[in-house]
N, C-alpha and C. Protein backbone atom coordinates (compact mmCIF):
# COMPACT_ATOMS: atom_id res chain seq x y z
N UNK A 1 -4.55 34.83 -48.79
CA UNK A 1 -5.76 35.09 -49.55
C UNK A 1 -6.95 34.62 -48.71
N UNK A 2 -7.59 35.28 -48.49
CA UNK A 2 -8.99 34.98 -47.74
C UNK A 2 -9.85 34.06 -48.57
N UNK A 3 -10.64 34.00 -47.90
CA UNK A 3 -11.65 32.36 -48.08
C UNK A 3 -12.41 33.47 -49.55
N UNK A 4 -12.83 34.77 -49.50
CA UNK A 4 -13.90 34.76 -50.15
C UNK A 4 -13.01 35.24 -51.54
N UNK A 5 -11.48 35.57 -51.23
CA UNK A 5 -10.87 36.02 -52.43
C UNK A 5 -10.90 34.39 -53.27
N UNK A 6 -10.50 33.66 -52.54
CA UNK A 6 -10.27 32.35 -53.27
C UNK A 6 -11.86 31.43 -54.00
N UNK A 7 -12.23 32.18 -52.96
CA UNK A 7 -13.80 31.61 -53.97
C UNK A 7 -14.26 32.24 -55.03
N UNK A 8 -14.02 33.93 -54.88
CA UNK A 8 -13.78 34.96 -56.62
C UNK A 8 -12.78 34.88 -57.17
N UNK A 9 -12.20 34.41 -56.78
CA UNK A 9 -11.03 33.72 -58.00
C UNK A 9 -11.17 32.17 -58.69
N UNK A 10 -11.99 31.32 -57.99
CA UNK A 10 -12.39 30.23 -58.71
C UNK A 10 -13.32 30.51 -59.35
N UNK A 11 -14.46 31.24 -58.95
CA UNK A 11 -15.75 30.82 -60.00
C UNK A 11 -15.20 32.12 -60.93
N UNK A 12 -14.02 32.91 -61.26
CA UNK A 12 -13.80 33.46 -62.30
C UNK A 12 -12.72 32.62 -63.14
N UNK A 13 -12.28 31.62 -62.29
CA UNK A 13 -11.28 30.49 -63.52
C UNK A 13 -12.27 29.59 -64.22
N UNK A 14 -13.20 29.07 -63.38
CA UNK A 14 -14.39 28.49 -63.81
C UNK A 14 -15.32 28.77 -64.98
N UNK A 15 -15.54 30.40 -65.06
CA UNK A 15 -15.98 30.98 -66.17
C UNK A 15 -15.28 31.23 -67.25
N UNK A 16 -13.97 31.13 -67.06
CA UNK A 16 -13.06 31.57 -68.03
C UNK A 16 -12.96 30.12 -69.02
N UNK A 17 -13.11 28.90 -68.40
CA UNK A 17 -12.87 27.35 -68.50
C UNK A 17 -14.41 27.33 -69.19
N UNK A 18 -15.33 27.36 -68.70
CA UNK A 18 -16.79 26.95 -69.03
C UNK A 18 -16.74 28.06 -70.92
N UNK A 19 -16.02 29.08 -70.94
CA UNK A 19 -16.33 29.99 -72.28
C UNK A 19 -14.90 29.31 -73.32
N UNK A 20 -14.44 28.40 -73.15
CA UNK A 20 -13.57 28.03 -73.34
C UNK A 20 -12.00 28.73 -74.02
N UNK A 21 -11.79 29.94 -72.94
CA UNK A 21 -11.18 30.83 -72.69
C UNK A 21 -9.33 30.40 -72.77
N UNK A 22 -8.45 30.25 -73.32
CA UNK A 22 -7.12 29.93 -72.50
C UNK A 22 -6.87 30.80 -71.72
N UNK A 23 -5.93 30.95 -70.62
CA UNK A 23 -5.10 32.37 -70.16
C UNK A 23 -4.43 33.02 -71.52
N UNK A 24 -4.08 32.43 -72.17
CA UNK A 24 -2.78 33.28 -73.23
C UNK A 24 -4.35 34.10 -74.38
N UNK A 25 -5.24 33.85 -74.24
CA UNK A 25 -5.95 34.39 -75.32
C UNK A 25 -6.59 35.49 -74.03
N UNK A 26 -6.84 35.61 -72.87
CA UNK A 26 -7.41 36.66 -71.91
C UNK A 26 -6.30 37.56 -71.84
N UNK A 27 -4.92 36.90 -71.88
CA UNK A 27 -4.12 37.89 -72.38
C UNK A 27 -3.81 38.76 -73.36
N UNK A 28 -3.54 38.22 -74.45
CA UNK A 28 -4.05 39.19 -76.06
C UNK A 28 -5.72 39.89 -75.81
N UNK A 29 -5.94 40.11 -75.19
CA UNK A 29 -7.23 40.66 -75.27
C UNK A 29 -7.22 41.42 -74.23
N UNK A 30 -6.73 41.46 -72.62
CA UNK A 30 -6.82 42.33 -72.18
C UNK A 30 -5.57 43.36 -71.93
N UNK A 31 -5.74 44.09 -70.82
CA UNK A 31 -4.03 44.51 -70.35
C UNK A 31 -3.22 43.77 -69.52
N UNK A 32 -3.69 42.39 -69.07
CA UNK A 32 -3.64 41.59 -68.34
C UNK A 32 -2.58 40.43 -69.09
N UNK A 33 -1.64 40.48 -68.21
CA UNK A 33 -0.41 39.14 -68.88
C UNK A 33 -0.87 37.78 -68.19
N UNK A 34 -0.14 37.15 -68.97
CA UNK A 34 -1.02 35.37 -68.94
C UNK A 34 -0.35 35.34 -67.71
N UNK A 35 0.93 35.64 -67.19
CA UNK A 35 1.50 35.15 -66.14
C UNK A 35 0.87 35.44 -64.82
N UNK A 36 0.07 36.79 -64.87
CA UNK A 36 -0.61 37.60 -64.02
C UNK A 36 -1.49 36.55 -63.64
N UNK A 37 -2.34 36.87 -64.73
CA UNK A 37 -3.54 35.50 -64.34
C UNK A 37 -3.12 34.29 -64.16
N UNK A 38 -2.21 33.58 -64.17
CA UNK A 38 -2.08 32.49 -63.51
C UNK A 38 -1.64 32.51 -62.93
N UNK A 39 -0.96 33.90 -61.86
CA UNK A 39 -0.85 33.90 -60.50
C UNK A 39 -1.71 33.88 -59.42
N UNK A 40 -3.11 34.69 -60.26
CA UNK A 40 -4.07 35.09 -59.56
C UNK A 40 -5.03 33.99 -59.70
N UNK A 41 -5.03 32.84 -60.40
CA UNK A 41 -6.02 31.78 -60.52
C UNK A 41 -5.22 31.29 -59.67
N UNK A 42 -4.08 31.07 -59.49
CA UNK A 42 -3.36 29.55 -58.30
C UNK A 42 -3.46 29.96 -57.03
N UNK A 43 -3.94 31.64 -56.92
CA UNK A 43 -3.64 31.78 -55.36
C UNK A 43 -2.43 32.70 -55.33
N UNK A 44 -1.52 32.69 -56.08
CA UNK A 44 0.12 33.17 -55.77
C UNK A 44 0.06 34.62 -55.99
N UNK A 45 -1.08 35.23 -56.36
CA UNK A 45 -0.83 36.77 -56.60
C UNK A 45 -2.29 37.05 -55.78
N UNK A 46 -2.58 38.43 -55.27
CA UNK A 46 -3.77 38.87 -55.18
C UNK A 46 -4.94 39.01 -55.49
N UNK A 47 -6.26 39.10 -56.15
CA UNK A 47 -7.06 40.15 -57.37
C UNK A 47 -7.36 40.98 -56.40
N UNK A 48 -6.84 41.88 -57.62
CA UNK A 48 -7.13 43.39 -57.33
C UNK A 48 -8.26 44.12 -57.72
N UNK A 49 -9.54 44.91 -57.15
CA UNK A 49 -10.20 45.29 -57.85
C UNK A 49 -10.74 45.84 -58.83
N UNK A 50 -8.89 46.39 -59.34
CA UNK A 50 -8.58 46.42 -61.12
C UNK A 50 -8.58 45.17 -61.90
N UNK A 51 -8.32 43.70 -61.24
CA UNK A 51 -8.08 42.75 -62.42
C UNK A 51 -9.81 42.20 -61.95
N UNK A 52 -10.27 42.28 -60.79
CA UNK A 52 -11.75 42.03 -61.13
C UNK A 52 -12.74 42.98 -61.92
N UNK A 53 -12.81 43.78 -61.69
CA UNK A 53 -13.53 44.46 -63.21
C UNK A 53 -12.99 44.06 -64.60
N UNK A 54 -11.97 44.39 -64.18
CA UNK A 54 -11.32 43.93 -65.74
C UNK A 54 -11.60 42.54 -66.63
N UNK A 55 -11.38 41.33 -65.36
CA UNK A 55 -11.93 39.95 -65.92
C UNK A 55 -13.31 39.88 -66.37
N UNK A 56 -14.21 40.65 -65.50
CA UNK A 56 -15.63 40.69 -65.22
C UNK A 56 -16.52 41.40 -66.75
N UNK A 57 -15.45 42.17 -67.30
CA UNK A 57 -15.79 43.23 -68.41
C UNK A 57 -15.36 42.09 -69.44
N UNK A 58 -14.52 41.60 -68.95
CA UNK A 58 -13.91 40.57 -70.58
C UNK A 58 -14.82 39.27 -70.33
N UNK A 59 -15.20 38.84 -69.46
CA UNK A 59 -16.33 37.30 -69.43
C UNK A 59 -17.56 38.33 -69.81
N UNK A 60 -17.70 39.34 -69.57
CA UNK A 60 -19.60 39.77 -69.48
C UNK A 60 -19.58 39.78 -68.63
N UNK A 61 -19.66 39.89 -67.05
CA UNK A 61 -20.20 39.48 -65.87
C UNK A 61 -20.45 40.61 -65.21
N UNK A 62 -21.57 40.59 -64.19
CA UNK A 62 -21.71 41.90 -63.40
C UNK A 62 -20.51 41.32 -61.82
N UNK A 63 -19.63 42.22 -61.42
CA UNK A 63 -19.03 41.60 -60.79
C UNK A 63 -19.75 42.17 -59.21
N UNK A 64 -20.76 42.59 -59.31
CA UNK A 64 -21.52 42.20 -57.92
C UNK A 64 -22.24 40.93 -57.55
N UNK A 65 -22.57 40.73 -58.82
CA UNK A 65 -22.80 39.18 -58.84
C UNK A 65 -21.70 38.17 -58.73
N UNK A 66 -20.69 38.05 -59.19
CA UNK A 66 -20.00 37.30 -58.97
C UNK A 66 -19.43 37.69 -57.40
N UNK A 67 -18.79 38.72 -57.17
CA UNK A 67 -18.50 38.75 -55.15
C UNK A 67 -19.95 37.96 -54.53
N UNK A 68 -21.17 38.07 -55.02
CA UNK A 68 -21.93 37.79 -54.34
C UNK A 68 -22.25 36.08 -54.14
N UNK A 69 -21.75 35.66 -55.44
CA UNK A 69 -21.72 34.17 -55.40
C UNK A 69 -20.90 33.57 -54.75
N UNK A 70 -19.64 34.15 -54.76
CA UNK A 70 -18.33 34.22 -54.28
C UNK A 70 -18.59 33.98 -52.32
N UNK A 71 -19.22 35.23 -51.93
CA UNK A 71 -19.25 35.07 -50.27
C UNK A 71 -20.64 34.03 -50.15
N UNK A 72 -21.67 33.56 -50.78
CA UNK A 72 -22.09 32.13 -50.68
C UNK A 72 -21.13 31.24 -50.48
N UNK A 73 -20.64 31.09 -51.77
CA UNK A 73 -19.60 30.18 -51.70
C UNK A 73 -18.61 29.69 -50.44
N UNK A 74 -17.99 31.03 -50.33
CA UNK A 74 -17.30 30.78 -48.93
C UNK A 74 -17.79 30.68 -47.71
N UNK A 75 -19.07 30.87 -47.89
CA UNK A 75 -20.04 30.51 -46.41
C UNK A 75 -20.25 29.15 -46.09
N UNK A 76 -20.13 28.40 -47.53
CA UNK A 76 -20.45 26.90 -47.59
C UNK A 76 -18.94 26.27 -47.29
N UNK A 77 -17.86 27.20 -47.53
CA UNK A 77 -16.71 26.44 -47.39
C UNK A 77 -16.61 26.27 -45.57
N UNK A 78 -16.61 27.39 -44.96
CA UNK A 78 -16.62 27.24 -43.48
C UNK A 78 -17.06 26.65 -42.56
């Protein structure tokens, strides 16, 4: 997983945590299984630009904004 996948995958666990979201309730709500997402929050699975829209549509988020915070982010990690 690249630096900037792992940084759009935190500040989308982050948002999910800050709305006080579980995985098992993003699950009943999307098409998305809890196991999925907690592959994809630990690192152990991909996001795909199907489960980022998808998260992005279920928080509210414009997800150009979030990639965009995301490659900040990983600029500061390097």
């Amino acid at each position: 997983m690249s630096v900037e996948e792992r940084a759009t995958v935190q500040i989308l666990r982050e948002k999910r945590i800050e709305a006080g979201i579980s995985q098992i309730e993003v699950g009943r709500r999307t098409d998305m299984t809890r196991g999925r997402l907690a592959k994809i929050e630990s690192g152990c699975a991909p996001l795909s630009v199907t489960d980022l829209f998808l998260l992005c549509r279920f928080y509210v988020l414009d997800p150009a904004v979030i990639v965009g915070a995301a490659t900040m982010r990983a600029e500061e990690l390097r």
